[in-house]
Protein backbone atom coordinates (compact mmCIF):
# COMPACT_ATOMS: atom_id res chain seq x y z
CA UNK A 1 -31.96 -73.65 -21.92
CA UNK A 2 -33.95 -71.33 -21.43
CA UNK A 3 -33.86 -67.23 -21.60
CA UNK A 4 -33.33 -66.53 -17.99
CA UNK A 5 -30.10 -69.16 -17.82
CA UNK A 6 -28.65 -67.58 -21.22
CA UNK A 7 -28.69 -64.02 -19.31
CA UNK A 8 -27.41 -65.71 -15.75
CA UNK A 9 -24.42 -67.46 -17.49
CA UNK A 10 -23.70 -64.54 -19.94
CA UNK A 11 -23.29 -62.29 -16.47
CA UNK A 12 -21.70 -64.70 -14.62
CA UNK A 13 -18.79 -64.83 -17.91
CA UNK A 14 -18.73 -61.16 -18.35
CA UNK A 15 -18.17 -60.88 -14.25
CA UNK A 16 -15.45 -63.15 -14.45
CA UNK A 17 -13.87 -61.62 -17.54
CA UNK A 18 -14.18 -58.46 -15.52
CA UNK A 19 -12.80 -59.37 -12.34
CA UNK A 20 -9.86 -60.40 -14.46
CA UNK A 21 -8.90 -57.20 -16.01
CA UNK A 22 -9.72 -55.27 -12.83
CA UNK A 23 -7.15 -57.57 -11.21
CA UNK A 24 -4.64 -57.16 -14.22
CA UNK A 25 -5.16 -53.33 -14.31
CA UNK A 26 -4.55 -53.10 -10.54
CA UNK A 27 -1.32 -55.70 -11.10
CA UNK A 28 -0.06 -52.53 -13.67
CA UNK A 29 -0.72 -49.94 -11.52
CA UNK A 30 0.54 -51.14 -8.35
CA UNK A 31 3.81 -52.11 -10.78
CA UNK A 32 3.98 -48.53 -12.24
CA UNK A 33 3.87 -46.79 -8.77
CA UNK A 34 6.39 -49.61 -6.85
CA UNK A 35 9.04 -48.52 -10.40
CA UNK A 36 8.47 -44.96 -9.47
CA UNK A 37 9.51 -45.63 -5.97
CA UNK A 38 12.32 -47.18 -7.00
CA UNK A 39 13.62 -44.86 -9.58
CA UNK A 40 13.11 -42.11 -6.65
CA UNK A 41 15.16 -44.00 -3.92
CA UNK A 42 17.86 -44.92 -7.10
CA UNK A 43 18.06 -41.45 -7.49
CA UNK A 44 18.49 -40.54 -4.08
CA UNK A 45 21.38 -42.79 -3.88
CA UNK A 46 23.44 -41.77 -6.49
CA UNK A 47 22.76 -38.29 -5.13
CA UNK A 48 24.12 -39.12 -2.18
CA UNK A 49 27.32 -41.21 -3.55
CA UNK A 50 28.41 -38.01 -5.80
CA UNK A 51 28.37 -36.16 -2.58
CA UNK A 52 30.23 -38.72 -0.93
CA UNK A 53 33.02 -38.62 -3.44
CA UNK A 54 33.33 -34.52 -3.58
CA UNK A 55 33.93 -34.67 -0.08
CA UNK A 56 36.10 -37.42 -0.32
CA UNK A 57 37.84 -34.87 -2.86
CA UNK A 58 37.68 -32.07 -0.52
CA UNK A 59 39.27 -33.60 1.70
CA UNK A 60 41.94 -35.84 0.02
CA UNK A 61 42.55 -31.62 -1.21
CA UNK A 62 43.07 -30.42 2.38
CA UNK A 63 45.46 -33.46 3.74
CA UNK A 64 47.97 -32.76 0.32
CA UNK A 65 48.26 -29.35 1.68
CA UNK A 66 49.06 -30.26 4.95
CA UNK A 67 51.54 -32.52 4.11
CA UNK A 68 52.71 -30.14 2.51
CA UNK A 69 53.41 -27.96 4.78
CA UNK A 70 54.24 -30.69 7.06
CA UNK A 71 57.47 -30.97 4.77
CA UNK A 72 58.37 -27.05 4.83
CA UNK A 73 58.01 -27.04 8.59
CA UNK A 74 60.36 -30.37 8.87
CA UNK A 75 62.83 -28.31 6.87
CA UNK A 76 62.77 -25.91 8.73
CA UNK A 77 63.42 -27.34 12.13
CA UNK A 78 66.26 -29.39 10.45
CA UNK A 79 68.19 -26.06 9.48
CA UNK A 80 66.99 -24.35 12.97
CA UNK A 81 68.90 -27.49 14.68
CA UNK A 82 71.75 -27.38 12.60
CA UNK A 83 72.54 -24.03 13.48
CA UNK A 84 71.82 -24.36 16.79
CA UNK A 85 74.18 -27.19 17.06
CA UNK A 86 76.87 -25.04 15.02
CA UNK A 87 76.13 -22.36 17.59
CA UNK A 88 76.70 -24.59 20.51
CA UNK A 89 79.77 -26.04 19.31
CA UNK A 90 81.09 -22.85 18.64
CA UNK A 91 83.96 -22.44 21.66
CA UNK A 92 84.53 -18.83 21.21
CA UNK A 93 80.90 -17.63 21.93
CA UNK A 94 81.00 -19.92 25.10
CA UNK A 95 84.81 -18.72 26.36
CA UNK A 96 84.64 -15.81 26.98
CA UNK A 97 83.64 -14.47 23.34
CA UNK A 98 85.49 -13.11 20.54
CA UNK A 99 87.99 -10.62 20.81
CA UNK A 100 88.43 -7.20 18.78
């Protein structure tokens, strides 16, 4: 063999061994900055589930209070009937009224 081969295949190794770990290296990077994406859009998510849930909360919050006061208006019609239907029964208002 003679010098000018020795140099040729030496080259032709190293650019091989080269194009290798530029092709590894970009492999890592590309890996690195797709995990970063990922972590960002995780992170986004769970964001967005917490404030899911507190409005969930919110308004789980606002339909206990108007039940609430879905109940305290029910007993209030209830008595508002009841005396109404006391008052309509009542013969001596309807008469001629009570006498003194």
């Amino acid at each position: 063999m003679s010098s000018i081969e020795i140099v040729l295949t030496i080259i032709s190794v190293a650019g091989t061994l080269s194009s290798i770990m530029f092709a590894y290296l970009a492999f890592k990077r590309g890996n690195k900055t797709e995990n970063k994406a990922e972590g960002k859009n995780e992170g986004v998510l769970i964001s967005d589930i917490g404030y899911i849930k507190s409005s969930i909360d919110r308004i789980e919050k606002s339909i206990d209070k108007l039940q609430e006061e879905n109940s305290t208006l029910k007993e209030r019609i209830v008595k508002v009937e009841s005396e109404l239907d006391n008052h309509v029964r009542n013969k001596a208002i309807h008469s001629g009224g009570i006498k003194k």
